[in-house]
Protein backbone atom coordinates (compact mmCIF):
# COMPACT_ATOMS: atom_id res chain seq x y z
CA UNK A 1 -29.74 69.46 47.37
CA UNK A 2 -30.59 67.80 44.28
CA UNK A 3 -34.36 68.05 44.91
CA UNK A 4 -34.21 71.96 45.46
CA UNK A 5 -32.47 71.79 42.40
CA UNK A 6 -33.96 69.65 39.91
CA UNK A 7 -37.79 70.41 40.95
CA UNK A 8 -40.25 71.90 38.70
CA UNK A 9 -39.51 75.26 38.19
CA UNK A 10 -41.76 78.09 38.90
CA UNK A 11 -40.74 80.97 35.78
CA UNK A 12 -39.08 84.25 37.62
CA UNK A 13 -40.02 87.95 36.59
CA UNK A 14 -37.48 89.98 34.95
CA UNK A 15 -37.48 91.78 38.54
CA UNK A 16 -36.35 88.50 40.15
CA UNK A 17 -33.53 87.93 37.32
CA UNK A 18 -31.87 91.61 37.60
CA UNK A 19 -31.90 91.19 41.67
CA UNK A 20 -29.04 91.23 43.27
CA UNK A 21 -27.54 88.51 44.79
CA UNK A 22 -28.22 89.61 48.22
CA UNK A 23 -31.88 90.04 47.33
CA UNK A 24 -32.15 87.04 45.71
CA UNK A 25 -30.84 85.10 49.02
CA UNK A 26 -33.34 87.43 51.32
CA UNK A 27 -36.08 86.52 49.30
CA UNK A 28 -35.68 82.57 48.95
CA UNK A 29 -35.39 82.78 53.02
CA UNK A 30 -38.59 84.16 53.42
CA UNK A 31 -40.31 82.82 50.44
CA UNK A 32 -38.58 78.98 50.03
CA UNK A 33 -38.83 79.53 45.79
CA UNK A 34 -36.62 77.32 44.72
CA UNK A 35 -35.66 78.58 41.30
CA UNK A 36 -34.68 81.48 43.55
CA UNK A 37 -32.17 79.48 44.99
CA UNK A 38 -31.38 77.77 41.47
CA UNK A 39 -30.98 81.33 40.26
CA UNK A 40 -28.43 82.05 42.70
CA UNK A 41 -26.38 78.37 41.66
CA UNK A 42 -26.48 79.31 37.97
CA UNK A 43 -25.23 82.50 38.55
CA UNK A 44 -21.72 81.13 40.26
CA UNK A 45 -21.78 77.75 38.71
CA UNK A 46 -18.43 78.24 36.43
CA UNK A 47 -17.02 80.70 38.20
CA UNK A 48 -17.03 78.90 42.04
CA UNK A 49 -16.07 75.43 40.36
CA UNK A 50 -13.52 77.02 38.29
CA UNK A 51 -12.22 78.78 41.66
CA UNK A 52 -12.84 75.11 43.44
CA UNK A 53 -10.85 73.47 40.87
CA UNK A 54 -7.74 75.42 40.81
CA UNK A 55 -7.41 75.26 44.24
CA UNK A 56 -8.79 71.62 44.95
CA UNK A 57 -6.70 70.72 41.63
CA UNK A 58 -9.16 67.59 41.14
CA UNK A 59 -12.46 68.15 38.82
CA UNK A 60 -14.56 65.75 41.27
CA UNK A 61 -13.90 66.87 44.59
CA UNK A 62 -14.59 69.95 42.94
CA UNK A 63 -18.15 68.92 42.38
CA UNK A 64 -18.85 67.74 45.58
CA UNK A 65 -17.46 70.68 47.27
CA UNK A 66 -19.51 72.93 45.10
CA UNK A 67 -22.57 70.75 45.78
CA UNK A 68 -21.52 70.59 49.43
CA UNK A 69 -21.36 74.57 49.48
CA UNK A 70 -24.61 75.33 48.03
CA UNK A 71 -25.99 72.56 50.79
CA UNK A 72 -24.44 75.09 53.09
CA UNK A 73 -26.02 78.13 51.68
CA UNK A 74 -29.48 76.40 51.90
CA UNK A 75 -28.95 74.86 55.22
CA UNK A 76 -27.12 78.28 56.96
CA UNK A 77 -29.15 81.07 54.57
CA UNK A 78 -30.73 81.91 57.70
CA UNK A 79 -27.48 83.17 59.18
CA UNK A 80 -26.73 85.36 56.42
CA UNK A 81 -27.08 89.09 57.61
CA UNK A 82 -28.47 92.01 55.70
CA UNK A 83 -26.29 94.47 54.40
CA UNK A 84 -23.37 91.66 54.16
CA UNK A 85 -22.61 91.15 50.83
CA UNK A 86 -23.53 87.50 49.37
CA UNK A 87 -20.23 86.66 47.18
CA UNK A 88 -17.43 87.04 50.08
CA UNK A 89 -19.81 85.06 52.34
CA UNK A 90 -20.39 82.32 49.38
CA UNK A 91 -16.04 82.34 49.19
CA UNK A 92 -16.40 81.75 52.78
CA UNK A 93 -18.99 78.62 53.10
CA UNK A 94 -16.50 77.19 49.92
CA UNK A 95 -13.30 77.55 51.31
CA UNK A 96 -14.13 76.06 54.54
CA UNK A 97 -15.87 73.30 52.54
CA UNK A 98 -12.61 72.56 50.30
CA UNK A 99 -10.15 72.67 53.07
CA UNK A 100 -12.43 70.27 55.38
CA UNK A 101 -12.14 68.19 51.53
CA UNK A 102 -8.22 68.16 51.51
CA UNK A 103 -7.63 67.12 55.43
CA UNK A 104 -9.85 64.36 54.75
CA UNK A 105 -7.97 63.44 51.22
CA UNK A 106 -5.06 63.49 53.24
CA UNK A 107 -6.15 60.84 55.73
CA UNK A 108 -5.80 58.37 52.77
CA UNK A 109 -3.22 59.64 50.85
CA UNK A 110 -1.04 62.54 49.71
CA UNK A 111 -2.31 64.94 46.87
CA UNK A 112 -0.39 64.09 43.69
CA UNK A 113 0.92 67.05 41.87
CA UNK A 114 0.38 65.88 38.19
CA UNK A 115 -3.20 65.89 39.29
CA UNK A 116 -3.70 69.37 40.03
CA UNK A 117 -5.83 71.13 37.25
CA UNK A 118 -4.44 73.45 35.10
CA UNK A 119 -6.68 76.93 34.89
CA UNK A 120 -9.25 76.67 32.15
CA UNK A 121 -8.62 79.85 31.05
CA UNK A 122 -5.76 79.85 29.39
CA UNK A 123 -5.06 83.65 30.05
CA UNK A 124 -4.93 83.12 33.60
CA UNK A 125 -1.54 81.39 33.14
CA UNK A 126 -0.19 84.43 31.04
CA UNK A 127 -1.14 86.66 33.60
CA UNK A 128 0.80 85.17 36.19
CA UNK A 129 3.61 84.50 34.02
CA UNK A 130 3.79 87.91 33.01
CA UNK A 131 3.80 88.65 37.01
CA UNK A 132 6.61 86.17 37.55
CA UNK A 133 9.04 86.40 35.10
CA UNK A 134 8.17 90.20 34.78
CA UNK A 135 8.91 90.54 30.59
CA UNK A 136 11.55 88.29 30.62
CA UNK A 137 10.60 85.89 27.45
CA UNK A 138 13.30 83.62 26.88
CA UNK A 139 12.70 80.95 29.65
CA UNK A 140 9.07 81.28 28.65
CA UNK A 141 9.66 80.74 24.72
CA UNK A 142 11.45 77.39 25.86
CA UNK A 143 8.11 76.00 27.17
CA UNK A 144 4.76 75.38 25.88
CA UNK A 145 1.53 76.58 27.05
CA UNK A 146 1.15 72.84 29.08
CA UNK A 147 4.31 73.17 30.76
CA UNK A 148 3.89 77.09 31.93
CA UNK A 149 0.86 76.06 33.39
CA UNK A 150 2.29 73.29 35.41
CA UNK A 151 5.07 74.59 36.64
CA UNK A 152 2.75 77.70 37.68
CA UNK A 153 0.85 75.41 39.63
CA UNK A 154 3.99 73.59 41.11
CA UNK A 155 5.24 76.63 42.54
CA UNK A 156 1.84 77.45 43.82
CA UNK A 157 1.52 74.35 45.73
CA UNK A 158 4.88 74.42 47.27
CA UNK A 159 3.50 77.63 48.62
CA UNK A 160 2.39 77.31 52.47
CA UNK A 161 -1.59 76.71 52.33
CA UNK A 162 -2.16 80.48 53.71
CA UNK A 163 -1.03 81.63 50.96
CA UNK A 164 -2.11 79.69 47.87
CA UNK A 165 -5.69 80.52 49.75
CA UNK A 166 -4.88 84.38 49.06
CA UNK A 167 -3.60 83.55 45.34
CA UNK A 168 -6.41 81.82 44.24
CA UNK A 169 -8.45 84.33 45.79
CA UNK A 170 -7.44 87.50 45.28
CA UNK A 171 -5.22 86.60 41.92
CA UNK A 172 -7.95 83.75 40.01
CA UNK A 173 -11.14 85.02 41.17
CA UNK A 174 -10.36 88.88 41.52
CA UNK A 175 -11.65 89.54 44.79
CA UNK A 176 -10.81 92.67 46.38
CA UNK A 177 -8.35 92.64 49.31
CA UNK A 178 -11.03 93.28 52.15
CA UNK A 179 -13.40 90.93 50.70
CA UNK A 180 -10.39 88.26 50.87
CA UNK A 181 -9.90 89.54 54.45
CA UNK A 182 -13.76 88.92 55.14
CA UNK A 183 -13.28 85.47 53.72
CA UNK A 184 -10.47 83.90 55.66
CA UNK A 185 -11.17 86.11 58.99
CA UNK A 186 -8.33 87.79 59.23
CA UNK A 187 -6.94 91.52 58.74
CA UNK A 188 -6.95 93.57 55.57
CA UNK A 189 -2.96 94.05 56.47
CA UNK A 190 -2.41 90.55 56.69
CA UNK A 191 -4.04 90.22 53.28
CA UNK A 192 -1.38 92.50 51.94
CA UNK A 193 1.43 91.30 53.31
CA UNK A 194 0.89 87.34 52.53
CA UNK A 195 0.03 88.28 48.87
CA UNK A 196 3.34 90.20 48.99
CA UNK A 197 5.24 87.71 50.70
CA UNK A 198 3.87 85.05 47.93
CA UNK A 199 4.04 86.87 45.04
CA UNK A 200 8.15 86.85 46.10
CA UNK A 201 8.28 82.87 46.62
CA UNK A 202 6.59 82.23 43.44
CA UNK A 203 8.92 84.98 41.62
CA UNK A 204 12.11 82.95 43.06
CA UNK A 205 10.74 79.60 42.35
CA UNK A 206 10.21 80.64 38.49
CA UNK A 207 13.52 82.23 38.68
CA UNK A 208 15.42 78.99 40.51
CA UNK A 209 13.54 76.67 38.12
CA UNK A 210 15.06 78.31 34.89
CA UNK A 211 18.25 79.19 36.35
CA UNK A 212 18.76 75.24 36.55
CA UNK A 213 17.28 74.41 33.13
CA UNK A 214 20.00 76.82 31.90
């Protein structure tokens, strides 16, 4: 992985940079560039570790995942099927990666919660404050920025693992519903009613929480 990455680089046309994703993908399969494939890397670099990150909640298995997803995308690019869209598929390869990365963190021991990474934008927090507590400031104005965020994450990891999946994709990275659907393999319905269902737990753990700090 390193190698494809770090080799000399061949410069890419302006055509090459304003492909799409899909194109670019298409074209490294048939060609073997490998500043196409770098391309592709750069492109989802922050946004797929940030997305690794959250739901990993530790910065270096969030490296290797990433590196251990792109190894997937070279090794399996000849899977990929025209017409599919590259980004769902690319959520795909990772997610499978980062859960195969927690069961085998949990062979040697549990995932401690003051380790899971808080968002690095901080608007992300807000957001889902603003979902949770729907306007209601006062328990917010009693905590700082640090603490939201934790206890935002608490709550999310008390949720079952089906549904922090559907949280931290559809909510963090902003994928539609279908393309969350074409992700985990499972119906567009489902989708729905698991994001309902945990947008309800997290609303009653925010509420429980402050109800007992009262």
């Amino acid at each position: 992985m390193n190698a494809t990455l770090n080799s000399n680089r061949m410069p890419l046309s302006v055509r090459e940079h304003e492909s799409t994703d899909e194109e670019l993908l298409l074209r490294y399969r048939a060609t073997g560039e490998r500043e196409l494939f770098a391309l592709l890397v750069r492109r989802y670099e922050t946004e797929l570790y940030n997305y690794l990150r959250r739901y990993l909640g530790n910065a270096e298995m969030a490296e290797d995942v990433f590196q251990a997803t792109f190894l997937q995308v070279h090794l399996k690019c000849d899977q990929f099927e025209e017409g599919r869209k590259f980004r769902p598929w690319l959520y795909t390869v990772a997610t499978n990666q980062a859960i195969d990365a927690k069961r085998r963190a949990k062979r040697h021991r549990m995932v401690s919660l003051d380790r899971v990474a808080s968002a690095d934008n901080g608007d992300d927090s807000g957001k889902m404050l603003d979902l949770l507590i729907s306007g209601e400031a006062d328990p917010a104005a009693r905590l700082d920025e640090s603490e939201l965020r934790e206890q935002i994450q608490h709550n999310l990891q008390e949720l079952p693992e089906s549904m922090q999946q559907l949280v931290h994709l559809v909510y963090y990275q902003g994928l539609k519903y279908r393309e969350a659907a074409e992700v985990l393999d499972i119906p567009v319905g489902t989708v729905k009613s698991r994001m309902h269902a945990a947008m309800l737990k997290l609303s009653e753990s925010w509420k429980d929480t402050h109800i007992q700090r009262n």
